[in-house]
N, C-alpha and C. Protein backbone atom coordinates (compact mmCIF):
# COMPACT_ATOMS: atom_id res chain seq x y z
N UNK A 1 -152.28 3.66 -178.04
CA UNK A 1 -150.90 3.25 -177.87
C UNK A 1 -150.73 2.67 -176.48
N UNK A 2 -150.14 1.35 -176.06
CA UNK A 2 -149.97 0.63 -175.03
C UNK A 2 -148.69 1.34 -174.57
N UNK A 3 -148.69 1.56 -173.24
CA UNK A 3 -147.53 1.97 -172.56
C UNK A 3 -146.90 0.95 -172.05
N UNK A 4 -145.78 1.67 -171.90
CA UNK A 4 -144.86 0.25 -171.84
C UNK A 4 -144.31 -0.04 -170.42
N UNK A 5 -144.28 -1.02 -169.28
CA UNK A 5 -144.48 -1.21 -168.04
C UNK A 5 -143.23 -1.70 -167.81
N UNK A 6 -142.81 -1.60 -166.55
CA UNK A 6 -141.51 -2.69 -166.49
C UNK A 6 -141.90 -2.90 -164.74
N UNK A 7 -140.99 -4.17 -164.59
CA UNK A 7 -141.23 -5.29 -163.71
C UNK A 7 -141.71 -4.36 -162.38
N UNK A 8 -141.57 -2.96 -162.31
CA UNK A 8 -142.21 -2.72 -160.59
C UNK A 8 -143.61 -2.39 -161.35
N UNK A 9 -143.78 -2.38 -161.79
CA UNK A 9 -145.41 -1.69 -162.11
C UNK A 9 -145.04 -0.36 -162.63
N UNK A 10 -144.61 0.46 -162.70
CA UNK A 10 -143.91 2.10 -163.06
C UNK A 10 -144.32 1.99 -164.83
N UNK A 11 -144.62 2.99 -165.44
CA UNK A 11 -144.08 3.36 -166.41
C UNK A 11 -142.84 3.10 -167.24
N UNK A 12 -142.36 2.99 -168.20
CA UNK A 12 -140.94 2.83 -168.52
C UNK A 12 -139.89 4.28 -168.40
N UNK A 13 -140.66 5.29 -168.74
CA UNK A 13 -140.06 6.49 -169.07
C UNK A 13 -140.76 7.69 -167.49
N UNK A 14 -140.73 6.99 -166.15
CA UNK A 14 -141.13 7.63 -164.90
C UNK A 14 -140.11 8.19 -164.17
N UNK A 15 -138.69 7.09 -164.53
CA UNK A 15 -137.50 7.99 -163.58
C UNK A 15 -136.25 8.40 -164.94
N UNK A 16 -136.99 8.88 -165.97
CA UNK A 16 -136.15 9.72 -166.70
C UNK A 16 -136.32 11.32 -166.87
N UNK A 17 -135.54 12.09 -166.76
CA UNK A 17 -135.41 13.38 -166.50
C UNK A 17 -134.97 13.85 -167.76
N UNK A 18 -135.63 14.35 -169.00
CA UNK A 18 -135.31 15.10 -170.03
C UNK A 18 -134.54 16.51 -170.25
N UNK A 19 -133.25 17.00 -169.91
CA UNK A 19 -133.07 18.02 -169.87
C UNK A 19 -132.78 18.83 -171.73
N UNK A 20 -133.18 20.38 -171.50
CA UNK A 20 -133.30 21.05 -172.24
C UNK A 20 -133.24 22.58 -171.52
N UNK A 21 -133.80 23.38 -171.99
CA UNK A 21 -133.26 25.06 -171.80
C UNK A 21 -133.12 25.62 -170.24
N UNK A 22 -134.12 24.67 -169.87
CA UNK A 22 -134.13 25.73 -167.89
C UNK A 22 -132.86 25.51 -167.55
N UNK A 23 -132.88 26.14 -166.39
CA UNK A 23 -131.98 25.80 -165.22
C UNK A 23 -131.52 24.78 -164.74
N UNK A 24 -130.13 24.65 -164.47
CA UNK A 24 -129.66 23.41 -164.14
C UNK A 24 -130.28 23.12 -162.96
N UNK A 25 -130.57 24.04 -161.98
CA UNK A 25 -131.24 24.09 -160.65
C UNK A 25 -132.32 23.25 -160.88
N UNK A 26 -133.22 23.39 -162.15
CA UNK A 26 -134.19 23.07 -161.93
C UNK A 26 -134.28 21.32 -162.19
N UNK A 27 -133.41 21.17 -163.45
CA UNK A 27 -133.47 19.66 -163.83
C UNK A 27 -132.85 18.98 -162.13
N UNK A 28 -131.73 19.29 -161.47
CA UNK A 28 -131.04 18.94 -160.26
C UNK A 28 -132.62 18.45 -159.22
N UNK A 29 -133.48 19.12 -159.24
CA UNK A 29 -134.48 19.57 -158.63
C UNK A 29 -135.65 18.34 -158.83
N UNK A 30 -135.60 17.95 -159.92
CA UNK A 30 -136.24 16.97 -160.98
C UNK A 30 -135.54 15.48 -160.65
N UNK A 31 -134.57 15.34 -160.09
CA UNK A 31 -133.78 14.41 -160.56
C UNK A 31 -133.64 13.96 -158.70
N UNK A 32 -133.77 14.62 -158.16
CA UNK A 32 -133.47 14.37 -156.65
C UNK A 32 -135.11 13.88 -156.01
N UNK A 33 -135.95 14.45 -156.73
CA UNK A 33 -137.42 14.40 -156.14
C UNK A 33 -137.90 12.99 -156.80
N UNK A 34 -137.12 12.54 -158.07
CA UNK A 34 -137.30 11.18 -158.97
C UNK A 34 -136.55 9.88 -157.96
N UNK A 35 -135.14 10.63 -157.21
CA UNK A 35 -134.46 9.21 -156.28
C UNK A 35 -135.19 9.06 -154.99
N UNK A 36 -136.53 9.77 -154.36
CA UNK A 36 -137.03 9.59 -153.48
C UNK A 36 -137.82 8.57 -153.92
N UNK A 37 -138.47 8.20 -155.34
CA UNK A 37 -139.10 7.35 -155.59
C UNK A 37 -138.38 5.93 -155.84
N UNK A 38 -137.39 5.88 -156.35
CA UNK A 38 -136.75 4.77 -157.01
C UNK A 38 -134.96 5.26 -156.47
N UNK A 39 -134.51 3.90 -156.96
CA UNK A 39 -133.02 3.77 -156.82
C UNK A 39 -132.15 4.08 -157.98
N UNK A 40 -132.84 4.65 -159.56
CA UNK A 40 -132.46 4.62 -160.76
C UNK A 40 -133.08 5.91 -161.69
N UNK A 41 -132.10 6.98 -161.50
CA UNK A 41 -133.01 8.05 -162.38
C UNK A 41 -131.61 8.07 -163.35
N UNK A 42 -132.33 8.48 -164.83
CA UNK A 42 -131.82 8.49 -166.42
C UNK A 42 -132.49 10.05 -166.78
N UNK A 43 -130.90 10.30 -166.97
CA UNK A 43 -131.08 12.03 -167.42
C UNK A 43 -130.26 11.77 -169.02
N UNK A 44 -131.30 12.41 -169.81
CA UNK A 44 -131.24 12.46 -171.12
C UNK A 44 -131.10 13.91 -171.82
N UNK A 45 -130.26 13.70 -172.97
CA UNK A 45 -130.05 15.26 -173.81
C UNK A 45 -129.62 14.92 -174.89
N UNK A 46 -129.46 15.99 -175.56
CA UNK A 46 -129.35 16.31 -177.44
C UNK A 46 -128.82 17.60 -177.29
N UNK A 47 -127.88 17.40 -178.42
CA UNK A 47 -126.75 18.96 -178.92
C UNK A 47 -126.41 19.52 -177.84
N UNK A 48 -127.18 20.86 -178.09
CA UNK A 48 -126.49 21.77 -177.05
C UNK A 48 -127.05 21.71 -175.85
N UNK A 49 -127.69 21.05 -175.28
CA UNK A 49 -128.30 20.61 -173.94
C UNK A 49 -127.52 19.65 -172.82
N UNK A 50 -126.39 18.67 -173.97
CA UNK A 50 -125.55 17.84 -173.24
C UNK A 50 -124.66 18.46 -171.66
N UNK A 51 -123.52 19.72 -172.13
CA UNK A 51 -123.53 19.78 -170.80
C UNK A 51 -123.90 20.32 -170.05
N UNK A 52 -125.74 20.76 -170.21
CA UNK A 52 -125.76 21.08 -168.66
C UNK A 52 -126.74 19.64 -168.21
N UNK A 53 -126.94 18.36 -169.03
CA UNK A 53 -127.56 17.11 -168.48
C UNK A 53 -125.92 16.81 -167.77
N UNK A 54 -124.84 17.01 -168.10
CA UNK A 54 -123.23 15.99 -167.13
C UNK A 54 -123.39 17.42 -165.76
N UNK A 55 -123.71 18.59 -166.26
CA UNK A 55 -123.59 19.46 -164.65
C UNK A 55 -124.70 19.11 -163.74
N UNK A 56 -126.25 18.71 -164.38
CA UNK A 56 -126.74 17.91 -163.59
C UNK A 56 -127.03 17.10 -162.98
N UNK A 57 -125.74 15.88 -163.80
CA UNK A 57 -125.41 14.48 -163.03
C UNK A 57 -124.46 14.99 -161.89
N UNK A 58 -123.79 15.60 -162.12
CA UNK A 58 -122.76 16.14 -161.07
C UNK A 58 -123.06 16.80 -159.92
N UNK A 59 -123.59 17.80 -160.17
CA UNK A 59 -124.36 18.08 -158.63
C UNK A 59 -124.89 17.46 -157.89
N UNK A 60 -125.77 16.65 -158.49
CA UNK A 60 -126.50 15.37 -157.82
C UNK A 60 -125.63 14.48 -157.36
N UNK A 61 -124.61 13.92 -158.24
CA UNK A 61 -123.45 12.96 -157.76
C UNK A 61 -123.06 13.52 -156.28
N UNK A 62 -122.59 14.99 -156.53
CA UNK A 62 -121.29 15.43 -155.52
C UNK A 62 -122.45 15.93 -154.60
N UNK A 63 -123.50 16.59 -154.46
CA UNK A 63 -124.27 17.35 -153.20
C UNK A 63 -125.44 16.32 -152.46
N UNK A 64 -126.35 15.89 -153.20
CA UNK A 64 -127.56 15.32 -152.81
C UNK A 64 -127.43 14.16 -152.93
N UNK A 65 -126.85 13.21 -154.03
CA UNK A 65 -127.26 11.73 -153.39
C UNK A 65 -125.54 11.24 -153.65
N UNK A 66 -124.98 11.72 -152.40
CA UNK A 66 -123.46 10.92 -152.40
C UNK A 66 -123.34 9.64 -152.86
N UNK A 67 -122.67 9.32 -153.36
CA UNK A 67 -122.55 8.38 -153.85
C UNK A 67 -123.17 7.02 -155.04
N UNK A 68 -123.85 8.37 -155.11
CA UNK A 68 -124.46 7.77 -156.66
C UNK A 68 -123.21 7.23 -157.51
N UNK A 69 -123.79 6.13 -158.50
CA UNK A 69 -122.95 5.52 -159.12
C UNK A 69 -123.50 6.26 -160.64
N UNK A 70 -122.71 6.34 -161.96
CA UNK A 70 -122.95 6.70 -163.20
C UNK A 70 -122.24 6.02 -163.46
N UNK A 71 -123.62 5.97 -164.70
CA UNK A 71 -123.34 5.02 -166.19
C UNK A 71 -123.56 6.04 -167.84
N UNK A 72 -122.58 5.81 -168.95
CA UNK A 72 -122.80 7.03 -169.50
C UNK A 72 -123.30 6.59 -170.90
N UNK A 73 -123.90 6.96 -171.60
CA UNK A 73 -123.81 6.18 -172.88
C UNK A 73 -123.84 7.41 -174.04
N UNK A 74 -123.35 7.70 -175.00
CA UNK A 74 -123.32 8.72 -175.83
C UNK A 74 -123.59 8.12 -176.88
N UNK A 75 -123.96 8.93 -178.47
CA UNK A 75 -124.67 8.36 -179.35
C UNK A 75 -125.00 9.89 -180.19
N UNK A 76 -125.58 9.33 -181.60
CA UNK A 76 -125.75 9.98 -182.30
C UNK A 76 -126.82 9.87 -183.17
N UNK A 77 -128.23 11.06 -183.02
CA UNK A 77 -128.92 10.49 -183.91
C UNK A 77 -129.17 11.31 -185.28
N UNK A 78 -129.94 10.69 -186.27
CA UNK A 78 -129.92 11.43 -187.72
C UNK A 78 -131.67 12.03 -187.30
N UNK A 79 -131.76 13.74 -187.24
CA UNK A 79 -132.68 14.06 -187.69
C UNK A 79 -133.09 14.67 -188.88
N UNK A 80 -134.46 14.12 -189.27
CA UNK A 80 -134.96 14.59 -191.23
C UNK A 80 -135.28 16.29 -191.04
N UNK A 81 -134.91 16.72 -191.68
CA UNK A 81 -135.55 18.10 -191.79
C UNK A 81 -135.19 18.48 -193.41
N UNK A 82 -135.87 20.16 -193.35
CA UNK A 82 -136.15 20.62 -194.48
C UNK A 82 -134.88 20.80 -195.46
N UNK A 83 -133.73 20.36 -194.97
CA UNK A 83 -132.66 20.79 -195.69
C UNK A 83 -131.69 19.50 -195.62
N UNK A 84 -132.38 18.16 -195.08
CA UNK A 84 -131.94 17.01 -195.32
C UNK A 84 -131.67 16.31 -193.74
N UNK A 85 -130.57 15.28 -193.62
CA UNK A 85 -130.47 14.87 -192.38
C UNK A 85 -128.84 15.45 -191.72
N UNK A 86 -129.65 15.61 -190.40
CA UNK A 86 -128.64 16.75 -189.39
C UNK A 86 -128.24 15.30 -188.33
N UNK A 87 -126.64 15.13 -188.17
CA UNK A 87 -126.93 14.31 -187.11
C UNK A 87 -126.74 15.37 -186.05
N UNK A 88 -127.12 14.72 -184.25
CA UNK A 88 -127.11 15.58 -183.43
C UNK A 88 -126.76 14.19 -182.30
N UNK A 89 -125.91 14.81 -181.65
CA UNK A 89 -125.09 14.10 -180.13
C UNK A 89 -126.21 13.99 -179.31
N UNK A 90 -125.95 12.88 -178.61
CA UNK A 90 -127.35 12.36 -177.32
C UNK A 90 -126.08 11.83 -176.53
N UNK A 91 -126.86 11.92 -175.36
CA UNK A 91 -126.15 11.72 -173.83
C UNK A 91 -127.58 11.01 -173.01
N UNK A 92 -126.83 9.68 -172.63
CA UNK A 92 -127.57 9.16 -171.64
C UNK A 92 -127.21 8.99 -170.25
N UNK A 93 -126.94 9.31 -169.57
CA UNK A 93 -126.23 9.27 -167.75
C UNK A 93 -127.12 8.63 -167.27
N UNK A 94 -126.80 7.10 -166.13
CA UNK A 94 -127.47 7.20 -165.33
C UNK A 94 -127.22 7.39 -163.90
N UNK A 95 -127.66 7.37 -163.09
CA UNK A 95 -127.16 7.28 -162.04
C UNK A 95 -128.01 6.18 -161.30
N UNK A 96 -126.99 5.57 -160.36
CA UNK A 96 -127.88 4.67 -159.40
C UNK A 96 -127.42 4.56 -157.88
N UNK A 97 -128.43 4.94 -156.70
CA UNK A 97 -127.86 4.55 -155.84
C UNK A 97 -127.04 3.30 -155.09
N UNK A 98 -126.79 3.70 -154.53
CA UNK A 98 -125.50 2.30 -153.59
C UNK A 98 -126.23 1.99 -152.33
């Protein structure tokens, strides 16, 4: 499988931050150590994970990188399972520095 590159040389999926069960501390943690590299980190979630991916745009917004700008995109996808298709809420935030 070819990975997919974009115009700096990076990975496509290098300054996205997947949140799920840990600590908000920890994704916050993830997401601040990603804007030392780049000007553009994308924090992503599903169902019940959504708000603690907006408490981890927020901390970051309001403590560590002032003035970050967010962009939000919400959405819905259909997953197949054993008892048919479930849709489930997705959250895309990004943030970008100024």
């Amino acid at each position: 499988m070819a990975e997919k590159i974009n115009e700096t040389g990076k990975k496509k999926d290098d300054n996205v931050i997947f949140v799920g069960k840990k600590g908000v501390m920890a994704y916050v943690l993830a997401t601040v150590t990603q804007f030392n590299e780049s000007d553009e980190v994308v924090i992503k979630a599903r169902g019940r994970s959504i708000n603690r991916a907006v408490d981890v745009a927020e901390i970051v917004r309001n403590r560590f990188v002032v003035g970050a700008v967010p962009s939000v995109e919400i959405g819905t996808e259909e997953i197949k399972g054993d008892d048919g298709t479930v849709n489930v809420s997705t959250i895309e935030i990004t943030l970008t520095k100024i």
